[in-house]
PDB file of N, CA and C in Angstrom:
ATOM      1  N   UNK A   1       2.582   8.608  20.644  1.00  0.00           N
ATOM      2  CA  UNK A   1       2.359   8.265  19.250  1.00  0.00           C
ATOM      3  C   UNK A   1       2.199   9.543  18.437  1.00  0.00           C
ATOM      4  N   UNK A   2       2.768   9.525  17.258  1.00  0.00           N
ATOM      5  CA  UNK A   2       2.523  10.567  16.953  1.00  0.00           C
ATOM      6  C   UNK A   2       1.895  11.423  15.491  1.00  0.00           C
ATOM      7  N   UNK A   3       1.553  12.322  15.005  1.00  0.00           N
ATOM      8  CA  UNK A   3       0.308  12.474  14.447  1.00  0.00           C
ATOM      9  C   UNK A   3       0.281  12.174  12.820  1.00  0.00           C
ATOM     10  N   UNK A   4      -0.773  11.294  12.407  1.00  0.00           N
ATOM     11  CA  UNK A   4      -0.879  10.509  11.228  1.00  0.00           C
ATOM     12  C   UNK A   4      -1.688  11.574  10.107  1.00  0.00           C
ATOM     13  N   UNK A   5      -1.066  12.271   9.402  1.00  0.00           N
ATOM     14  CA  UNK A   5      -1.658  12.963   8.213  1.00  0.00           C
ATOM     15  C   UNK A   5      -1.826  12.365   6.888  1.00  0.00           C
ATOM     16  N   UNK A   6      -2.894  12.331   6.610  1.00  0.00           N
ATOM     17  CA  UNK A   6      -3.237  12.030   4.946  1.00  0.00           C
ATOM     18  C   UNK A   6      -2.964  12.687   4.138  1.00  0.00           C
ATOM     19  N   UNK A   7      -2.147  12.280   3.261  1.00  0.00           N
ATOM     20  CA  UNK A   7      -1.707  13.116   1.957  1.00  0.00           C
ATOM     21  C   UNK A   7      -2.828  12.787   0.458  1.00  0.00           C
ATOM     22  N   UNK A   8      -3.003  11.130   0.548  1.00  0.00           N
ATOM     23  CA  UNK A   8      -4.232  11.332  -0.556  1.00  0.00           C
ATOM     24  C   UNK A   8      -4.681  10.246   0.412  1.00  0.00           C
ATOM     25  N   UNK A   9      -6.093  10.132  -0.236  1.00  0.00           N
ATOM     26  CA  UNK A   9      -7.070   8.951   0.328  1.00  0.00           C
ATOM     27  C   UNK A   9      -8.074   8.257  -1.219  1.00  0.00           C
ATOM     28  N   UNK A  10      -7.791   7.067  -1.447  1.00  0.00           N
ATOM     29  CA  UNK A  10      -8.929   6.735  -2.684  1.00  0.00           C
ATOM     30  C   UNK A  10      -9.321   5.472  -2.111  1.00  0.00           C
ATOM     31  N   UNK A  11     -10.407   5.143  -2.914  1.00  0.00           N
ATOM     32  CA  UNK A  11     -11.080   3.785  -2.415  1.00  0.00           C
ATOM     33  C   UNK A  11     -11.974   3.972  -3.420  1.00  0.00           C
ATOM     34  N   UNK A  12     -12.117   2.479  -4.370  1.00  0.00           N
ATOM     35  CA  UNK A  12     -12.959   3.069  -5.165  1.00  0.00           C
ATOM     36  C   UNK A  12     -13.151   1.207  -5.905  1.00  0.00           C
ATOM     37  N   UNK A  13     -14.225   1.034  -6.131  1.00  0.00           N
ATOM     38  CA  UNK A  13     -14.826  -0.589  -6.805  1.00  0.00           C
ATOM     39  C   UNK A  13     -14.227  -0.442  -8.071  1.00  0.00           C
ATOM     40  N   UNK A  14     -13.921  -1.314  -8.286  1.00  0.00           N
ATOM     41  CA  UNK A  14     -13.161  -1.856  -9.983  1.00  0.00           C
ATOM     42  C   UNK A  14     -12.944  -3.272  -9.989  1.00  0.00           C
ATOM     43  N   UNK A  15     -13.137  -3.590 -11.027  1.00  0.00           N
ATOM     44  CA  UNK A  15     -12.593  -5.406 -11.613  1.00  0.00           C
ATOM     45  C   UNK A  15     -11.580  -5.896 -10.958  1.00  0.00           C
ATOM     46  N   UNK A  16     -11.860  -6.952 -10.852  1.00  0.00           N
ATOM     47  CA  UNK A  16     -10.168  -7.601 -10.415  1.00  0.00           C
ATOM     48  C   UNK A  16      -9.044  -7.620 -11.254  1.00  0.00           C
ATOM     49  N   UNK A  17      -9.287  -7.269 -12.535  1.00  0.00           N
ATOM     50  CA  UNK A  17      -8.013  -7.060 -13.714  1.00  0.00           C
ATOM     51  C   UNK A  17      -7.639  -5.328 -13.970  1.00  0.00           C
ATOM     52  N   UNK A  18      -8.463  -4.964 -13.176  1.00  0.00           N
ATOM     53  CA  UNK A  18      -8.227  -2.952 -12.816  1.00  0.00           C
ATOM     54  C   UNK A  18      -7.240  -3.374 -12.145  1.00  0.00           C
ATOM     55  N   UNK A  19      -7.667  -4.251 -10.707  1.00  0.00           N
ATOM     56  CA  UNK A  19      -6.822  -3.889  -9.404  1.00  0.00           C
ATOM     57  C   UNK A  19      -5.627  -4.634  -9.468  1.00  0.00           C
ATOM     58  N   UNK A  20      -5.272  -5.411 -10.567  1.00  0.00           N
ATOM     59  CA  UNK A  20      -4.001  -6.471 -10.905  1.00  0.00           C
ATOM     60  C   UNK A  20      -2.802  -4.907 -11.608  1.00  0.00           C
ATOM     61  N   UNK A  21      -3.653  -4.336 -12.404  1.00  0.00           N
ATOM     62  CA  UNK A  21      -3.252  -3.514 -13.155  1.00  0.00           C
ATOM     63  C   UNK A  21      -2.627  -2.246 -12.305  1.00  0.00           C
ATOM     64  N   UNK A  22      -3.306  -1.572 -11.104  1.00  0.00           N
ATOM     65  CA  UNK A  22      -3.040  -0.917 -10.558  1.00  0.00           C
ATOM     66  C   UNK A  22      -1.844  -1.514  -9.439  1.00  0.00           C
ATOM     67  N   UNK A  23      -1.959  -2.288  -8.760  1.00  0.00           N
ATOM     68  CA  UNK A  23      -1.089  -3.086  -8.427  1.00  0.00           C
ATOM     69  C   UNK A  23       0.316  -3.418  -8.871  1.00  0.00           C
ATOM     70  N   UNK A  24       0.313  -3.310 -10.354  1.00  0.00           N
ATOM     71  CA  UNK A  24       1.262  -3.939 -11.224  1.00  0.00           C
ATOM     72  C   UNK A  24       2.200  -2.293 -11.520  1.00  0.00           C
ATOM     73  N   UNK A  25       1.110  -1.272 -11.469  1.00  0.00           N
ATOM     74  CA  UNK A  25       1.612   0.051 -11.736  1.00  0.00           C
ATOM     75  C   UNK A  25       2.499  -0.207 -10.476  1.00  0.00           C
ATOM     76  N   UNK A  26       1.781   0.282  -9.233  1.00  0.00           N
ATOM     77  CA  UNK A  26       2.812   0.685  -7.949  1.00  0.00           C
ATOM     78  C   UNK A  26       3.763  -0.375  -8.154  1.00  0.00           C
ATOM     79  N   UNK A  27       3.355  -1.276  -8.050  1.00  0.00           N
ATOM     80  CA  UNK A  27       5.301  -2.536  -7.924  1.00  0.00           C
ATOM     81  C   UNK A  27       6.218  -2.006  -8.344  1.00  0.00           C
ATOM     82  N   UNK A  28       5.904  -1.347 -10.346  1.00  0.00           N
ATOM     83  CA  UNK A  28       6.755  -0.766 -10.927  1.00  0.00           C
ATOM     84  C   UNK A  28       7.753   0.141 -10.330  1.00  0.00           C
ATOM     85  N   UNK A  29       6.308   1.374 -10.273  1.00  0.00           N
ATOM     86  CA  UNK A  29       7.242   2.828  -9.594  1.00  0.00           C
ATOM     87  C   UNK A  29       7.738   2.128  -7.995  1.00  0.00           C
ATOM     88  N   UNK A  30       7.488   1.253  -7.665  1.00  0.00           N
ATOM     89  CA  UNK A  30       8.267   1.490  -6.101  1.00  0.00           C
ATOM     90  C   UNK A  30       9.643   0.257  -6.948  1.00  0.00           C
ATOM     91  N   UNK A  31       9.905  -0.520  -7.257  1.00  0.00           N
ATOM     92  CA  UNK A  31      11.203  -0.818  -8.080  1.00  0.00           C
ATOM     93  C   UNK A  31      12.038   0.469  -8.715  1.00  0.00           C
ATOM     94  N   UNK A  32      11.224   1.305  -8.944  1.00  0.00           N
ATOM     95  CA  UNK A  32      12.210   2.885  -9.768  1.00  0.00           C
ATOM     96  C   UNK A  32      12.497   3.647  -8.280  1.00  0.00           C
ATOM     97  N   UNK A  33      11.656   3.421  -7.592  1.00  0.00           N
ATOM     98  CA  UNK A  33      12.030   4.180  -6.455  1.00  0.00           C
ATOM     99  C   UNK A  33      11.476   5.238  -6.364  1.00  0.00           C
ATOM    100  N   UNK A  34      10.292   5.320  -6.948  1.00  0.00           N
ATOM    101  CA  UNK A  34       9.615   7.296  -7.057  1.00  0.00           C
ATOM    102  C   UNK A  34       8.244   6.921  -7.194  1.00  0.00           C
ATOM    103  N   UNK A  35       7.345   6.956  -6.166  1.00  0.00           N
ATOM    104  CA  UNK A  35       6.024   6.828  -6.924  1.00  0.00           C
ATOM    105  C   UNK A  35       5.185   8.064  -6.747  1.00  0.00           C
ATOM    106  N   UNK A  36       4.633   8.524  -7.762  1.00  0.00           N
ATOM    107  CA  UNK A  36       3.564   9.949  -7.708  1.00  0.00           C
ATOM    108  C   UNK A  36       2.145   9.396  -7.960  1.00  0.00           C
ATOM    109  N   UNK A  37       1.097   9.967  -6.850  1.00  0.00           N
ATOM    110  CA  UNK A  37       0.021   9.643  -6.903  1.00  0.00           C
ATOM    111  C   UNK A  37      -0.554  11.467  -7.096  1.00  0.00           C
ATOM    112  N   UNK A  38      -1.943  11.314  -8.034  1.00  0.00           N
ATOM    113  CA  UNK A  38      -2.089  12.319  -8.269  1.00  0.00           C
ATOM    114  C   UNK A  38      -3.605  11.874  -8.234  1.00  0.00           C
ATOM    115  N   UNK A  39      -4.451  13.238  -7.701  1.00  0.00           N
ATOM    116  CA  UNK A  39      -5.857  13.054  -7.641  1.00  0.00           C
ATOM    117  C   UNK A  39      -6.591  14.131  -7.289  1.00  0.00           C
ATOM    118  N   UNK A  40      -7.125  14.425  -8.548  1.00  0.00           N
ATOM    119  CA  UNK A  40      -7.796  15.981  -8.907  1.00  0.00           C
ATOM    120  C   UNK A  40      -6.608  17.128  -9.072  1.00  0.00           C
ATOM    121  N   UNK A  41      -6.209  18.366  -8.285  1.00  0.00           N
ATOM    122  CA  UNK A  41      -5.222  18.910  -8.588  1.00  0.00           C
ATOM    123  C   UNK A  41      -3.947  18.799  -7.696  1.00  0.00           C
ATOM    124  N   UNK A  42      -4.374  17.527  -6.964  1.00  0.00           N
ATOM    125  CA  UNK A  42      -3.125  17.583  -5.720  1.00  0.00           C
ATOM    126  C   UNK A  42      -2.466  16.369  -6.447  1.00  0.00           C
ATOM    127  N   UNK A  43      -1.149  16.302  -5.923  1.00  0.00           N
ATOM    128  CA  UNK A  43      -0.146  15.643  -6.264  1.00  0.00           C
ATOM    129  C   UNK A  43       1.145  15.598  -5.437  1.00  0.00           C
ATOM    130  N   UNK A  44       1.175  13.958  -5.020  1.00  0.00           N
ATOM    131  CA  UNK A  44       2.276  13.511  -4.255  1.00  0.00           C
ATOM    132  C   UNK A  44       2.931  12.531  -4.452  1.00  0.00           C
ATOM    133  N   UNK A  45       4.629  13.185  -4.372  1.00  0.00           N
ATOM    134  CA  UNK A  45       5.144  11.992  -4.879  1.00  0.00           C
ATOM    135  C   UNK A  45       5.937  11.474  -4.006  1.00  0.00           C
ATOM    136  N   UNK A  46       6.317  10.333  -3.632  1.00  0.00           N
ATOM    137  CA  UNK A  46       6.984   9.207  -2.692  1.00  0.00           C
ATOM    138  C   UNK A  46       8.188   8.776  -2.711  1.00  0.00           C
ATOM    139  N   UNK A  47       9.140   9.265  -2.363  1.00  0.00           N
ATOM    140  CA  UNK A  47      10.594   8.731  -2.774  1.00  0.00           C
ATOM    141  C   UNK A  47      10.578   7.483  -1.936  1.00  0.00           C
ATOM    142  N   UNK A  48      11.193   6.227  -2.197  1.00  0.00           N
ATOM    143  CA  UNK A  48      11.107   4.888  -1.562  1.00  0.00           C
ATOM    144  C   UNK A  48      12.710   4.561  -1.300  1.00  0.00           C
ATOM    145  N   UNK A  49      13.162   4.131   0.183  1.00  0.00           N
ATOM    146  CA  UNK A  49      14.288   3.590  -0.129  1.00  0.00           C
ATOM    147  C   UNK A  49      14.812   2.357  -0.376  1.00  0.00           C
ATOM    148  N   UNK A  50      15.798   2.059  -0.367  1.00  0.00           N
ATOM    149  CA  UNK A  50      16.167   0.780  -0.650  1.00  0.00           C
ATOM    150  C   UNK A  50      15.568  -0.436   0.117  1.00  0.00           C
ATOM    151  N   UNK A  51      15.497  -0.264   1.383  1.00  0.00           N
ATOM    152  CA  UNK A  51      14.791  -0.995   2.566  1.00  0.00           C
ATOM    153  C   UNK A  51      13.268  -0.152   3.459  1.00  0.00           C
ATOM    154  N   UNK A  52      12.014  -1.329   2.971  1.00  0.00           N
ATOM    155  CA  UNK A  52      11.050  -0.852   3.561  1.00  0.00           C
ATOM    156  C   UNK A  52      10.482  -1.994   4.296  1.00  0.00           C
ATOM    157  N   UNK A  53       9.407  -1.517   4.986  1.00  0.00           N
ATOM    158  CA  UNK A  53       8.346  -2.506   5.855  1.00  0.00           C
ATOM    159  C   UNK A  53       7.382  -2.750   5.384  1.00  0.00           C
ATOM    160  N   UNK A  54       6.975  -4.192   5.329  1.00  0.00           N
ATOM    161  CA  UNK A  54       5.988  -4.461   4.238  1.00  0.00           C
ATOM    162  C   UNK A  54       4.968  -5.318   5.479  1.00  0.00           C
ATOM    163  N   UNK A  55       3.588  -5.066   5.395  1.00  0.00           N
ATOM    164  CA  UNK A  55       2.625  -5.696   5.764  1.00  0.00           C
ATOM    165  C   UNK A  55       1.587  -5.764   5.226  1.00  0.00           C
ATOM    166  N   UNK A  56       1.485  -7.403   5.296  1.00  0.00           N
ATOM    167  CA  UNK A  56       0.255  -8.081   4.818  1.00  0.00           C
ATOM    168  C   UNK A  56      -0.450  -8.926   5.271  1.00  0.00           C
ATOM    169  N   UNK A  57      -2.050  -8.103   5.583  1.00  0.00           N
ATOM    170  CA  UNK A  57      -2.809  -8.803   6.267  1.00  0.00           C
ATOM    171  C   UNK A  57      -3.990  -9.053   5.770  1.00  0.00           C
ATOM    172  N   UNK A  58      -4.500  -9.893   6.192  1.00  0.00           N
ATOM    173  CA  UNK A  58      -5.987 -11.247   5.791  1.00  0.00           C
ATOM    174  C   UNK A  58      -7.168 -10.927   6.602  1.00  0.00           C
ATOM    175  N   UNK A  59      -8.562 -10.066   6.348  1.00  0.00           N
ATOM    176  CA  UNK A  59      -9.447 -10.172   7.638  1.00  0.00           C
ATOM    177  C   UNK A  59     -10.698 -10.848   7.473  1.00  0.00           C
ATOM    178  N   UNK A  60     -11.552 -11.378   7.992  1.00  0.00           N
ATOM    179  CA  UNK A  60     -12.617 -11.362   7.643  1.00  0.00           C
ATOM    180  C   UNK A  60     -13.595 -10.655   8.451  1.00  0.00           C
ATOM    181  N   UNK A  61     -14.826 -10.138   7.970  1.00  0.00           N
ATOM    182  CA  UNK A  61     -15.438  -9.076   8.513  1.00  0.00           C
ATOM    183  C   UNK A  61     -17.113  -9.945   8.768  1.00  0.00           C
ATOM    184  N   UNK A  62     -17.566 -10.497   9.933  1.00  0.00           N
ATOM    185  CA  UNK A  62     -18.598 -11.052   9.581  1.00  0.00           C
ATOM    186  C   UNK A  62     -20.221 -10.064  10.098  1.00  0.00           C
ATOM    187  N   UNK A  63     -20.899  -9.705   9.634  1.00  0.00           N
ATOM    188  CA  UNK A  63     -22.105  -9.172   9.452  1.00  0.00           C
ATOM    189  C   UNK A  63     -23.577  -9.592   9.879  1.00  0.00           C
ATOM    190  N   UNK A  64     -24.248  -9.094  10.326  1.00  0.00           N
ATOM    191  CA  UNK A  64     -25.482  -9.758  10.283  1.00  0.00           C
ATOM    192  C   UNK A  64     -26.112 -10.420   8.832  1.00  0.00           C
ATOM    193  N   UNK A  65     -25.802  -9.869   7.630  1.00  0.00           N
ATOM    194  CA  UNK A  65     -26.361 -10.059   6.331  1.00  0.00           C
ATOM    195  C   UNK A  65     -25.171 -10.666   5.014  1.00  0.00           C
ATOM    196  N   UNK A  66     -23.946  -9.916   5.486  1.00  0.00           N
ATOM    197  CA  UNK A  66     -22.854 -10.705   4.567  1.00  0.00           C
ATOM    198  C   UNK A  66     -21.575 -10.878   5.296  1.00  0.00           C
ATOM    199  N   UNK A  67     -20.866 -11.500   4.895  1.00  0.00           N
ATOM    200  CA  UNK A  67     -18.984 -12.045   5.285  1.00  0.00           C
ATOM    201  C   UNK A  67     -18.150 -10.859   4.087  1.00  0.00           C
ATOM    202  N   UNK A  68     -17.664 -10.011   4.325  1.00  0.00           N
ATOM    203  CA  UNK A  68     -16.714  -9.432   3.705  1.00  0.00           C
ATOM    204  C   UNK A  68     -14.927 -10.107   4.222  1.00  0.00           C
ATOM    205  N   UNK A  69     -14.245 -10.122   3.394  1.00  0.00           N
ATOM    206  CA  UNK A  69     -12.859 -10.555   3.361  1.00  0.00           C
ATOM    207  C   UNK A  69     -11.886  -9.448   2.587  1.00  0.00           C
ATOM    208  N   UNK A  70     -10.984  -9.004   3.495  1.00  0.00           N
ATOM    209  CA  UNK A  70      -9.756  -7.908   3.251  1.00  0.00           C
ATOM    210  C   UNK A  70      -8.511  -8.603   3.244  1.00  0.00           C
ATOM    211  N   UNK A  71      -8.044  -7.949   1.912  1.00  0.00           N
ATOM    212  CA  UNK A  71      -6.363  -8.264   1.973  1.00  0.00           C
ATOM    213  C   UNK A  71      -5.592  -6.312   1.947  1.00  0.00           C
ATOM    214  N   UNK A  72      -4.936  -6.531   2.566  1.00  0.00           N
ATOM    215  CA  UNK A  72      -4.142  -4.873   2.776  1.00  0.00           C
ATOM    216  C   UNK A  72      -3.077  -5.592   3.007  1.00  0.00           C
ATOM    217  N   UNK A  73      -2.183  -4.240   1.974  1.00  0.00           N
ATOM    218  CA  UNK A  73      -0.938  -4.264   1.573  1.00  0.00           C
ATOM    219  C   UNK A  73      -0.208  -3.036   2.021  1.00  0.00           C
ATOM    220  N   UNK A  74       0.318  -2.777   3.253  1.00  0.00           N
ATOM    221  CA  UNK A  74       0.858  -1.839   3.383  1.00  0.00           C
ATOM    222  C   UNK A  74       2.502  -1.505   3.694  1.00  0.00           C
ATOM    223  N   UNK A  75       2.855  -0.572   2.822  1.00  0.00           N
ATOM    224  CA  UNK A  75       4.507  -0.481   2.573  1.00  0.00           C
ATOM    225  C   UNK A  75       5.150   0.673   3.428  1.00  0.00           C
ATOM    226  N   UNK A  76       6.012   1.029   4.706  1.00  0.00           N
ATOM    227  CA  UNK A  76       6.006   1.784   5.548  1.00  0.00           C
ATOM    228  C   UNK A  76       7.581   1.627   5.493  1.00  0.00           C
ATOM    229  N   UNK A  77       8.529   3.394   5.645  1.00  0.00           N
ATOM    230  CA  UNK A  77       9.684   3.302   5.496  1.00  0.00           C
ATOM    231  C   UNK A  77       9.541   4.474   6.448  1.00  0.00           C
ATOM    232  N   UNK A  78      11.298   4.805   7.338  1.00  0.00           N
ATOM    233  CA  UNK A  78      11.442   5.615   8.277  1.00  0.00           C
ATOM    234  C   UNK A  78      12.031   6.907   7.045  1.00  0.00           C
ATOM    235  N   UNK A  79      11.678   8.076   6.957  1.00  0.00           N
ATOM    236  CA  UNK A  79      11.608   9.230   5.942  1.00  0.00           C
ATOM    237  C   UNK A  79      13.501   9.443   6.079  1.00  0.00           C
ATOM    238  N   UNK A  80      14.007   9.239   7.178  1.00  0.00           N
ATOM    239  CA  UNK A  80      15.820   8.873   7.434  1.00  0.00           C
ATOM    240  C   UNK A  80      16.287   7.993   6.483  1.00  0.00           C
ATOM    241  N   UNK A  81      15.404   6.999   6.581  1.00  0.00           N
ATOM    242  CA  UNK A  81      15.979   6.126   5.407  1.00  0.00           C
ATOM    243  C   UNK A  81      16.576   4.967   6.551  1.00  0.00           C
ATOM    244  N   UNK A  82      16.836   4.904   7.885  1.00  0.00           N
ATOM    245  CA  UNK A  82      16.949   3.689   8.277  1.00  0.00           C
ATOM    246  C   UNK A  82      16.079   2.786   8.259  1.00  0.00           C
ATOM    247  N   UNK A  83      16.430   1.182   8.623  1.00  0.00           N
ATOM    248  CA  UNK A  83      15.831   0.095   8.721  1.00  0.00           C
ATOM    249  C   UNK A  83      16.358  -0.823   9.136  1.00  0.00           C
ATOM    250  N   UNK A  84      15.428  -2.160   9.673  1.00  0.00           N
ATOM    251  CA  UNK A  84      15.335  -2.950   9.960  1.00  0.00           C
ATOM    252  C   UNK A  84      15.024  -4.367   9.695  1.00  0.00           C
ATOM    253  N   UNK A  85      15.366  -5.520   9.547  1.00  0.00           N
ATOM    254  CA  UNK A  85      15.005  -6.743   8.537  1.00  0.00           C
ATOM    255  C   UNK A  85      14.510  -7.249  10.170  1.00  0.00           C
ATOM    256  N   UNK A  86      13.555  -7.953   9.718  1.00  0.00           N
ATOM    257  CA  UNK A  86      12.482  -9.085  10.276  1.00  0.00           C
ATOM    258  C   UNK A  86      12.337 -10.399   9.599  1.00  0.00           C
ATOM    259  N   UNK A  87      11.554 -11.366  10.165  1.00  0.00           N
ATOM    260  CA  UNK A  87      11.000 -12.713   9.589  1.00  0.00           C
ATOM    261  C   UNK A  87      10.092 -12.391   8.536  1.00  0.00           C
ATOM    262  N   UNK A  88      10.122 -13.237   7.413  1.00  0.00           N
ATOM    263  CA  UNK A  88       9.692 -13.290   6.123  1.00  0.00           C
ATOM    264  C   UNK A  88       8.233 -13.956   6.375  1.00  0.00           C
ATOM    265  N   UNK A  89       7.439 -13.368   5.144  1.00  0.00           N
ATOM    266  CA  UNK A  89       6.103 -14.339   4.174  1.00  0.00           C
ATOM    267  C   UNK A  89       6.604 -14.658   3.217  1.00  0.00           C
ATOM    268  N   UNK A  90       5.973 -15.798   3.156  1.00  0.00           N
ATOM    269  CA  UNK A  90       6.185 -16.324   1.890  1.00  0.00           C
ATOM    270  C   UNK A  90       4.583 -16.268   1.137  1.00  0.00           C
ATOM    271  N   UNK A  91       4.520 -15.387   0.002  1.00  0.00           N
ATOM    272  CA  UNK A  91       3.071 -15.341  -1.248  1.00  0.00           C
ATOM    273  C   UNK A  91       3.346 -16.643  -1.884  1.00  0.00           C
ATOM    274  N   UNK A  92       2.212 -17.614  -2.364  1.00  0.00           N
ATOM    275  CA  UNK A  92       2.351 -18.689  -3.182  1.00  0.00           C
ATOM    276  C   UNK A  92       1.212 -18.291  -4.042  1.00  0.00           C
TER     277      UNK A  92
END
């Protein structure tokens, strides 16, 4: 396997109409095909190709004191630019 470097890392509490909004940003830039994330003085930008890997997963996290619930959205392409089609989700 081989070695996983971070280029940016954020995580950060906001409204649910922040995270619709931010959300709504990336869709954009990954439809243009270029997305730049920038944070403090570093800056990286993402060329996307035509065909990527999309995963989306559901967790729940249960606690001694609370139930937390995760949705992750993660978009993964080979930097070659090949790919592969798989079985579909369907979002309702």
């Amino acid at each position: 396997m081989g070695k996983e470097i971070v280029l940016i890392k954020n995580e950060e509490k906001m409204s649910r109409q922040e995270a619709v909004k931010m959300l709504r940003t990336i869709a954009d830039k990954l439809e243009e095909g270029k997305i730049t994330l920038s944070q403090g003085n570093k800056e990286v930008t993402l060329v996307v190709p035509e065909r990527v890997e999309v995963e989306i997963k559901a967790e729940k996290e249960e606690k001694r004191r609370k139930t937390t619930k995760k949705l992750e959205v993660e978009i993964e392409w080979l930097v070659d630019g090949t790919d592969q089609a798989s079985g579909g989700l369907e979002i309702t």
